[in-house]
Structure formats: C-alpha cells, structure tokens
Protein backbone atom coordinates (compact mmCIF):
# COMPACT_ATOMS: atom_id res chain seq x y z
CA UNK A 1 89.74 100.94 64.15
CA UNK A 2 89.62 100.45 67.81
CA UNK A 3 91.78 98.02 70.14
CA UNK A 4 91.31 96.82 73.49
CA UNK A 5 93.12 97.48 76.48
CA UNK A 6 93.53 95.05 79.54
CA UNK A 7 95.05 96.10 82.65
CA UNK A 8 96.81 94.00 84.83
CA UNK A 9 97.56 92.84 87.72
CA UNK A 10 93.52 94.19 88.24
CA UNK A 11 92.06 92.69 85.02
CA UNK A 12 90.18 95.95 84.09
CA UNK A 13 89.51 96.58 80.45
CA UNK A 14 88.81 99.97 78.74
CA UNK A 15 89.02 100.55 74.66
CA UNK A 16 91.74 102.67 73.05
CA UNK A 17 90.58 104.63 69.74
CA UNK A 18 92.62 105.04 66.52
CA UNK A 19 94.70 107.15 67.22
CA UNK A 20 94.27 107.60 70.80
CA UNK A 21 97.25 107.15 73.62
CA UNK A 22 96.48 104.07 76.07
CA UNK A 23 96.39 106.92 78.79
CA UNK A 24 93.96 109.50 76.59
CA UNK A 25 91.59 106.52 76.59
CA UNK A 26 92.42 105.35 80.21
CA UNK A 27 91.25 109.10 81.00
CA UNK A 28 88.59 109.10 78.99
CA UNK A 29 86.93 105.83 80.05
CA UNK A 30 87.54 106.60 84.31
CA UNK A 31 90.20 104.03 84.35
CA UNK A 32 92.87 105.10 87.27
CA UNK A 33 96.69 104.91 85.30
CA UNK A 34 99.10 107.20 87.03
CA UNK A 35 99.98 110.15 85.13
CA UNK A 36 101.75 113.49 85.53
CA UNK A 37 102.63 115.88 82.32
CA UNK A 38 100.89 113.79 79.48
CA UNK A 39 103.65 115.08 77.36
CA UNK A 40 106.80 112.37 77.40
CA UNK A 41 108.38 114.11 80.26
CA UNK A 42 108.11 113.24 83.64
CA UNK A 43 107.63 109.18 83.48
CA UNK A 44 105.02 108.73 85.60
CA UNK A 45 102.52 106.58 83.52
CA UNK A 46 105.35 104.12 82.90
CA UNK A 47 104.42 100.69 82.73
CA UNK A 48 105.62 97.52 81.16
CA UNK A 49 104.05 96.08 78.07
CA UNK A 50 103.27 92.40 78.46
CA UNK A 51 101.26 91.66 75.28
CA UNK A 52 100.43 93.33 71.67
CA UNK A 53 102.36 96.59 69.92
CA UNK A 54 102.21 100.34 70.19
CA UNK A 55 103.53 103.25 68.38
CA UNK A 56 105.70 105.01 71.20
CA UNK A 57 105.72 108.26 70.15
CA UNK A 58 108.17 111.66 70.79
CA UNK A 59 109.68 111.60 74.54
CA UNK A 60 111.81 112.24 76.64
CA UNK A 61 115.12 110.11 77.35
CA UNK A 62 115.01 110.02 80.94
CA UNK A 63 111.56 109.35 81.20
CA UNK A 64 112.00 106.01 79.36
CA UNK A 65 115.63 104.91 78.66
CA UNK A 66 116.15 102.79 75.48
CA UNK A 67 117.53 100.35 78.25
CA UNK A 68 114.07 100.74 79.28
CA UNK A 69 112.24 100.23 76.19
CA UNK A 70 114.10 97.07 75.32
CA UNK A 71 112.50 95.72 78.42
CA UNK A 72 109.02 95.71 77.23
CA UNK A 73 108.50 99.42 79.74
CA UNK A 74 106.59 102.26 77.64
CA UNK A 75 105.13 105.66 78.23
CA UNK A 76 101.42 105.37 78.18
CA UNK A 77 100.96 108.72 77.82
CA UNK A 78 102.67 108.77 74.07
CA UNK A 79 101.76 104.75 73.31
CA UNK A 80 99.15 104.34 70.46
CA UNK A 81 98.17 101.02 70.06
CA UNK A 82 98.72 99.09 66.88
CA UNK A 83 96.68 95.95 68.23
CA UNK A 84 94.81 94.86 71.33
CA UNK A 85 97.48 95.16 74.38
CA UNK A 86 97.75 93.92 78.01
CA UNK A 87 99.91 96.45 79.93
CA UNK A 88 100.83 96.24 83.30
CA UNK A 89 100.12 98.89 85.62
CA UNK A 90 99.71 99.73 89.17
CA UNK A 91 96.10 102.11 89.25
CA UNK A 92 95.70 104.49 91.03
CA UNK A 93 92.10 104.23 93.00
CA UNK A 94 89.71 107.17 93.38
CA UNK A 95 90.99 108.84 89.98
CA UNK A 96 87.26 108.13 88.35
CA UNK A 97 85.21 109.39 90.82
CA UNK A 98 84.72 113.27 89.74
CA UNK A 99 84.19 114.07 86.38
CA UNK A 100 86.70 116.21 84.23
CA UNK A 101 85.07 119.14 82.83
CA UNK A 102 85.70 121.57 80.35
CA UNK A 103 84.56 125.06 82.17
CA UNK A 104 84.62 128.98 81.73
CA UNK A 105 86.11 130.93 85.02
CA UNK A 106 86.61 134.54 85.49
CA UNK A 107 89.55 135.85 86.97
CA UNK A 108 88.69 137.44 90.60
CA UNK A 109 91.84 138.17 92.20
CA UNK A 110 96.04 138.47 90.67
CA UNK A 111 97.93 138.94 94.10
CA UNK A 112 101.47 139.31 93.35
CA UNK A 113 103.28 137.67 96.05
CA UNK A 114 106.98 138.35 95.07
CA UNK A 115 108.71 139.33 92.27
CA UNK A 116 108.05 136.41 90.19
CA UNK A 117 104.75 135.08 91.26
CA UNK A 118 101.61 135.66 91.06
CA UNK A 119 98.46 134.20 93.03
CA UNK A 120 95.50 133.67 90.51
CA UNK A 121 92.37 133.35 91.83
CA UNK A 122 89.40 131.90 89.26
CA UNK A 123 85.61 132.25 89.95
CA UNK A 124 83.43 129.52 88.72
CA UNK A 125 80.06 130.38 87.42
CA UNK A 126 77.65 130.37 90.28
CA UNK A 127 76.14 126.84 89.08
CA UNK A 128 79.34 124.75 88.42
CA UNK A 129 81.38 123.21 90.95
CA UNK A 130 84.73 121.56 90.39
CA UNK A 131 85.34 118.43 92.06
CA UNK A 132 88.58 117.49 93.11
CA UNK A 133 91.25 115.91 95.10
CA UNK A 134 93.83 118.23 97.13
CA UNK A 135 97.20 117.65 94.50
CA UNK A 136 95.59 117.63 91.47
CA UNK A 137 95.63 120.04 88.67
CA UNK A 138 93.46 121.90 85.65
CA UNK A 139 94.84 122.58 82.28
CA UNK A 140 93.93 126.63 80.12
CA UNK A 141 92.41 125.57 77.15
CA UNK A 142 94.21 128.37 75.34
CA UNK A 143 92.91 130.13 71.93
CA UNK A 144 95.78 128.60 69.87
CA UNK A 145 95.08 124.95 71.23
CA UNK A 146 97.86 124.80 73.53
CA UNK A 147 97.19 123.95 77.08
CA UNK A 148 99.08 125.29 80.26
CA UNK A 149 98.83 123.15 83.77
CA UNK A 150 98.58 124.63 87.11
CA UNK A 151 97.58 122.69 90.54
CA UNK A 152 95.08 123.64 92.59
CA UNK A 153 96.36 125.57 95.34
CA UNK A 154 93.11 125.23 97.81
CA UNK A 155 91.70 122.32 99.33
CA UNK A 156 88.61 121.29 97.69
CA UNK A 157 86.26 121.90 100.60
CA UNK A 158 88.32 125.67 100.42
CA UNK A 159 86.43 126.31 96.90
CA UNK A 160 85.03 129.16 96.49
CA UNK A 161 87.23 130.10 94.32
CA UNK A 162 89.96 128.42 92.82
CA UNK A 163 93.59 129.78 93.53
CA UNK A 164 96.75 128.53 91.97
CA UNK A 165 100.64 129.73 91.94
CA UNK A 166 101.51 131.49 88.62
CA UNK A 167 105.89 132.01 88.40
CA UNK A 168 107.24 133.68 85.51
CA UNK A 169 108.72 132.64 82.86
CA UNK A 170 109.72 135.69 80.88
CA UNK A 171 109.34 134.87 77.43
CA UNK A 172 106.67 132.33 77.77
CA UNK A 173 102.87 132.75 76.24
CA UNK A 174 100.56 132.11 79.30
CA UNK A 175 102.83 133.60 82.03
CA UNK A 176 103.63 136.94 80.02
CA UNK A 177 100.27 137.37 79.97
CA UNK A 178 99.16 136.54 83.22
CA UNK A 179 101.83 139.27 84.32
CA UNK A 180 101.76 142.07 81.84
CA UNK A 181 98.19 142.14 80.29
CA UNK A 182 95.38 139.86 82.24
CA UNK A 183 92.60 141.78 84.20
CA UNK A 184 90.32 140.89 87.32
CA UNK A 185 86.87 140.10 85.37
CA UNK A 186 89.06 138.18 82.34
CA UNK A 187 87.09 134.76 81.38
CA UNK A 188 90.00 132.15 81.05
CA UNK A 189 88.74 128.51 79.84
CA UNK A 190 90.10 124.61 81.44
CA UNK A 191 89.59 121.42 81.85
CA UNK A 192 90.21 119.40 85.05
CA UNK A 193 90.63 117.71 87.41
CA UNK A 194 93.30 116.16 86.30
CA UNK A 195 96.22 113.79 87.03
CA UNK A 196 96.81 111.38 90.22
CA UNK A 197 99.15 113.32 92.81
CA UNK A 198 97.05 113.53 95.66
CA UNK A 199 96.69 112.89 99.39
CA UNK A 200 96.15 108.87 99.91
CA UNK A 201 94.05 109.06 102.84
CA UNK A 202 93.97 105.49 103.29
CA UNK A 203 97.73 105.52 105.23
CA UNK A 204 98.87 106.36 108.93
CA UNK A 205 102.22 107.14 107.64
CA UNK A 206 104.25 109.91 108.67
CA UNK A 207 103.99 112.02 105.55
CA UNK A 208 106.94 114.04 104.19
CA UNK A 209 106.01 117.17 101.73
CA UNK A 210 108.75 118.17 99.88
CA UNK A 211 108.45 121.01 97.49
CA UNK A 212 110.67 123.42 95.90
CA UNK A 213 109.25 126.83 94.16
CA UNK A 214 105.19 126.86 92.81
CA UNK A 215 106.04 123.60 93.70
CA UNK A 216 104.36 124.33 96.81
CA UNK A 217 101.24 125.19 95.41
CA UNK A 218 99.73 121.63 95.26
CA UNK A 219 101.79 120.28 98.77
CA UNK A 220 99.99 123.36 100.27
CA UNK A 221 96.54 121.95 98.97
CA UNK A 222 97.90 118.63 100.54
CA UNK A 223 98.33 120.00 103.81
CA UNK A 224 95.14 121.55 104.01
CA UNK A 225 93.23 118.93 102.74
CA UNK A 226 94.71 117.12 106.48
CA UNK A 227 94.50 119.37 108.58
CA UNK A 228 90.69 119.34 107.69
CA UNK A 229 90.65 115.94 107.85
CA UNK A 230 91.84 116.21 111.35
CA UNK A 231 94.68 113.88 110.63
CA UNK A 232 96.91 112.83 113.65
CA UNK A 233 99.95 111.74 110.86
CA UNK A 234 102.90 113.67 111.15
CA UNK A 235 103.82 116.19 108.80
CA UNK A 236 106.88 117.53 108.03
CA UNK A 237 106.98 119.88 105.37
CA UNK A 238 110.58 120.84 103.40
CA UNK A 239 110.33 124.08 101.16
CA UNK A 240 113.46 124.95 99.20
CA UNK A 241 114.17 127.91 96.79
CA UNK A 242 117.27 129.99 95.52
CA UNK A 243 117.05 132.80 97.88
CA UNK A 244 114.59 133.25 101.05
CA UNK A 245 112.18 135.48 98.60
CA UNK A 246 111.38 132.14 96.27
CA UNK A 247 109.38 131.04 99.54
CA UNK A 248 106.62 133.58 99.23
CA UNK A 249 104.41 132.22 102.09
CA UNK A 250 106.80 131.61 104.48
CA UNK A 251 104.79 132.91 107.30
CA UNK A 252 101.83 130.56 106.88
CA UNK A 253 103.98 127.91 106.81
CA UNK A 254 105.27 129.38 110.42
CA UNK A 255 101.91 129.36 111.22
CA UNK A 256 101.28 126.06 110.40
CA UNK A 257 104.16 124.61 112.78
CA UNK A 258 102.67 126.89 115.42
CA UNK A 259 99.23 125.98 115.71
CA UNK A 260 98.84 122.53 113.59
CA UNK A 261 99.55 119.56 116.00
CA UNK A 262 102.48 117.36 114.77
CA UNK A 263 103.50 119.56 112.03
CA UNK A 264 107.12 120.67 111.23
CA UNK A 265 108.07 123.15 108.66
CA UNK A 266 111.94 122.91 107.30
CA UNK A 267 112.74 125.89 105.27
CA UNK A 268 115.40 125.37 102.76
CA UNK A 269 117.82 128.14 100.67
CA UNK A 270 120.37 126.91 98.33
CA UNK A 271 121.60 129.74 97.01
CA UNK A 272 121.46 132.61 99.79
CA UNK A 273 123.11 135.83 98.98
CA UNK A 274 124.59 137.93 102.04
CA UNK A 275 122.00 140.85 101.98
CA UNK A 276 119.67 138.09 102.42
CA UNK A 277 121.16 137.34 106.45
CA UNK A 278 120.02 133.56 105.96
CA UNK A 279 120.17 132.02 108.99
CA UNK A 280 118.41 128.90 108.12
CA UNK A 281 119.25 125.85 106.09
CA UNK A 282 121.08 125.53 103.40
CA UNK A 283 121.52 122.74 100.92
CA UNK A 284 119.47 121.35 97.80
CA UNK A 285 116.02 120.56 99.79
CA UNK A 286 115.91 116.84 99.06
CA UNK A 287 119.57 116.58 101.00
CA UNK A 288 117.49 118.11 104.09
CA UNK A 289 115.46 115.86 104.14
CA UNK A 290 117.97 112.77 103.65
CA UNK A 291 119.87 114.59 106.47
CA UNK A 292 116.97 114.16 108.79
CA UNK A 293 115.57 111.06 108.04
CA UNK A 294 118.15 108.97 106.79
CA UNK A 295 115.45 105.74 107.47
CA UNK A 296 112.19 106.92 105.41
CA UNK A 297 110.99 102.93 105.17
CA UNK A 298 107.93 103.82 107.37
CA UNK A 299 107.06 107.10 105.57
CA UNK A 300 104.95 108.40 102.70
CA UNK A 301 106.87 111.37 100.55
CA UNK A 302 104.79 113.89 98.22
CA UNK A 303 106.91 115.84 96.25
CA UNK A 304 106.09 118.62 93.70
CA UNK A 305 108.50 121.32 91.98
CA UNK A 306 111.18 120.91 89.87
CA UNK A 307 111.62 117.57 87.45
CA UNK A 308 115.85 117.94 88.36
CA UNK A 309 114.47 117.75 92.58
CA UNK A 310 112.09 115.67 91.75
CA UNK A 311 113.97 112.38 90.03
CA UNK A 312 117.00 113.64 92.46
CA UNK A 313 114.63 112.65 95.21
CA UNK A 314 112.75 109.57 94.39
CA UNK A 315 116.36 108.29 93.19
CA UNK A 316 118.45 108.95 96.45
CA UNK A 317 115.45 108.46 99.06
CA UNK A 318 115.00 104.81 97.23
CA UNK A 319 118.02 103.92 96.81
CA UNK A 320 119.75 105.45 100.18
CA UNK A 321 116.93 106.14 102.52
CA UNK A 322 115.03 102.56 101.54
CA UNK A 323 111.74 104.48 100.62
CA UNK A 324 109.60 101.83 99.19
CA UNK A 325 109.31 103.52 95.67
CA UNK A 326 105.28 103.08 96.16
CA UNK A 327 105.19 106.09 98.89
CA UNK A 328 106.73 108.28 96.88
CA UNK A 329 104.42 110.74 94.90
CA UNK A 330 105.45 113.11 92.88
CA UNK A 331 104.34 116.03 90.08
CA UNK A 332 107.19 117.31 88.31
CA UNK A 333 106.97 121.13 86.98
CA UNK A 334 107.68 120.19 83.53
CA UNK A 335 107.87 123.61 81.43
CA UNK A 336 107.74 124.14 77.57
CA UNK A 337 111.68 123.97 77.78
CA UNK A 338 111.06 120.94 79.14
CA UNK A 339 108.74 119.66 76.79
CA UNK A 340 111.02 120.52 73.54
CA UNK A 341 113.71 118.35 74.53
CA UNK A 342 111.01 115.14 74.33
C-alpha cells in the first residue's frame, strides 16, 4: 500500500511506499526536504506533522525531544507513514536538479596529510560525470550493505577527480581499511549526490564557514565553489581542532586570506600542547566566532564537523548572536558511535 504525501507551506505532493520513510520517497521522487545523516541523528529533516500518522522509528533524543514529539515535530528521515500525511516543511530548492547515481570509481590518489587523515582521491569512469553542488556528499555502497558518507572536497567545476577527507577512526570498518589495506587502482562503489548543505547562491550575505576537523572538507568545497563564482561576499572562515596538526591544510587556507579578496581565515586550537608553540587562538571554534561577531543578524553561517560544535553553534549563535535560524546550515559528522546511541 502506498500513501500520499503533501508538503506545505508549497503544496507539492510526492507518494511514500510501504514501507518507505517520507524522506526516502522525498529523495526518490526529486522533492527538496532538508536532510543531513538519514539515520535519526543530526535533526535536520525535522518538520512538524499537521495531518495523518507515521511510525517514527529508532532515533536519537536530541534530534527530536519527546517534548518535541508531543508537538506534532517528527524526523522524516525515520517516519513511515501509516496513512496519507500533510507535513510541514521548509524545501530546500535546487536539491532535484542532478540526478543521484549509483557509480563505480577507482581509487587514484591516498595522500596522507597528517597522522590521522587521509586525502582520497576517486576517478570516475571516463564516460560518467557526477553532478553536484559544492557541500554535498556521496555515500560507499559497501559489500556488507552498510554505507559510509564523505563530502565532496572539490568544487564541482574542480572534477576531475573526486577528492574527499578520510580521518581515522581506529577500530572502524571503512576507515581501517582506507588506512591499512586500500590500493591506488582499488574500484570502490557510491551513490550521490546527496543531502542539502550547500552554497545558497541566491544571498549577498556575509558568509561565515565554520568547521572543525574533516569538517573542513565540504566548507573547503564551499569556498571554492565562490571564489569561482567570483563572489564579492565576505568570507570569513573559522577552522578549529585539538592541536595545530588537526588543521592539515593550514597553508592553503593562508593562501586563501592572501590572495582571495575579502576573505579572512581564523585558525582555532582548543587543546594546544606546549611543544606545539601555539601562538594563535584558542577556545572551542564556535566561541571565536561569537567573540567576533557578537551581531550575526545580517550573516549566513555554514557549519560542518562535529554534531557536539555543531548544535553548540546553531544554539548559542540563535539564541545570543540573533542568527535567524534560516542562515544557519549545517552537516554534522555523525559517526557509527553516533549512530548506536539512536
């Protein structure tokens, strides 16, 4: 049995199958729902439920409190709908316009960048190209039909090959293996593009990229993606790690304040040892920023790392820095950690 989905406030309509999440379907049929992890973890497709009844499935408390719940708000990406439903939602434009494929890719570069990470660069076959927009991500279709996400690294119109920012996590599947046993010439198998963290070129904000570990791997695409675009916005990006080494391309970001009108690059150490002579800032990397700009009602934020710096973020720069929640963007980093606690 199927059921139909309606959108509001935009009236679009797109049928759920049995079985099927209202965001699996809202995928599947081009229709623009926001959406980070799919997995009950990060609470970006939440939207309120204004008519019919779904089966809210396995998730994780703070992405929908039961305060939450009992307010008619639900996780599309783990609702299955037991009748027709109206939801409300605010889409996300632009999201249907390049298809998501399921492709082979063979592994042409691993450049190990610091202890930890690992720059993977994928060549397409010489007939396929992937479509995207700078932010979003692919998921590894792996052999025991888990999936593993990574963002896109490159700007699209940088795609000859596609490069993306592997850290270690010692004990997990995909990462062990992308450090201790994966060749160049390996044929690794995804699907994408996926989810809806991207530039909005539509705005003459002053954009704020804040990103803390791999994190930067998407803001990076981001940045590229406007300076190609020629963009007069100001940019200020905020990188934060542990120690100095967790920014492992600190000196194109030094580039990029040198020779990229209007840019600013704020590097950020939290936990600096003393062999590491940090002379820069330290502090959690959101607090930099709310240090800065204590007024970010005119700006545009696109954050990406961490789900702790993430919700630590939206929440403060809303609530103290009156950020209209709508210009803040976000993909949180959830892991496999993460996703056993939903």
């Amino acid at each position: 049995m199927s059921f139909q989905v309606t959108v509001q406030p935009s009236g679009r309509q797109f049928t759920c199958e049995d079985g099927e999440t209202v965001l699996a379907a809202a995928i599947r049929s081009g229709v623009g729902l926001p959406y980070g992890c799919k997995n009950g973890a990060c609470g970006t497709c939440k939207g309120k439920l204004l008519e019919g009844q779904v089966e809210l499935g396995k998730h994780q408390e703070k992405a929908l409190s039961s305060a939450e719940a009992t307010q008619g708000y639900s996780l599309f990406c783990c609702a299955t709908p037991q009748s027709d439903v109206v939801i409300e939602a605010r889409e996300v434009l632009g999201v249907g316009d390049f298809p998501i494929k399921k492709l082979p890719s063979r592994v042409a570069k691993l450049d190990r960048v610091a202890d930890d990470v690992i720059l993977l660069s994928l060549q397409l076959p010489a007939t396929e190209r992937l479509q995207y927009r700078a932010g979003q991500y692919i998921e590894f279709l792996l052999k025991d039909g888990k999936r593993r996400s990574y963002s896109m690294a490159n700007a699209p119109h940088l795609d000859d090959q596609i490069t993306l920012h592997v850290r270690h996590l010692p004990g997990g599947l995909f990462t062990d293996h992308v450090f201790n046993t994966m060749k160049e010439r390996d044929i690794l198998r995804f699907e994408g593009p996926l989810g809806t963290f991207f530039l909005r070129e539509d705005s003459d904000k002053p954009m704020v990229l804040l990103a803390s570990g791999t994190g930067f791997a998407p803001i990076k695409a981001i940045i590229e993606q406007a300076i190609h675009n020629k963009t007069t916005r100001p940019m200020t990006l905020y990188w934060g790690g542990r120690r100095p080494k967790d920014l492992y391309m600190h000196a194109l970001c030094e580039e990029w304040a040198r020779t990229v009108p209007n840019f600013k690059y704020v590097p950020v150490i939290s936990d600096a040892l003393p062999e590491d002579a940090w002379n820069g800032r330290t502090s959690f990397v959101h607090q930099a920023v709310m240090a800065d700009l204590p007024d970010l009602s005119a700006h545009q934020v696109y954050a990406c790392g961490a789900p702790i710096m993430v919700d630590s973020a939206k929440r403060e720069f809303v609530a103290q820095c009156k950020l209209p929640e709508s210009e803040f963007y976000a993909d949180a980093f959830t892991t496999e950690a993460d996703l056993a606690t939903a």
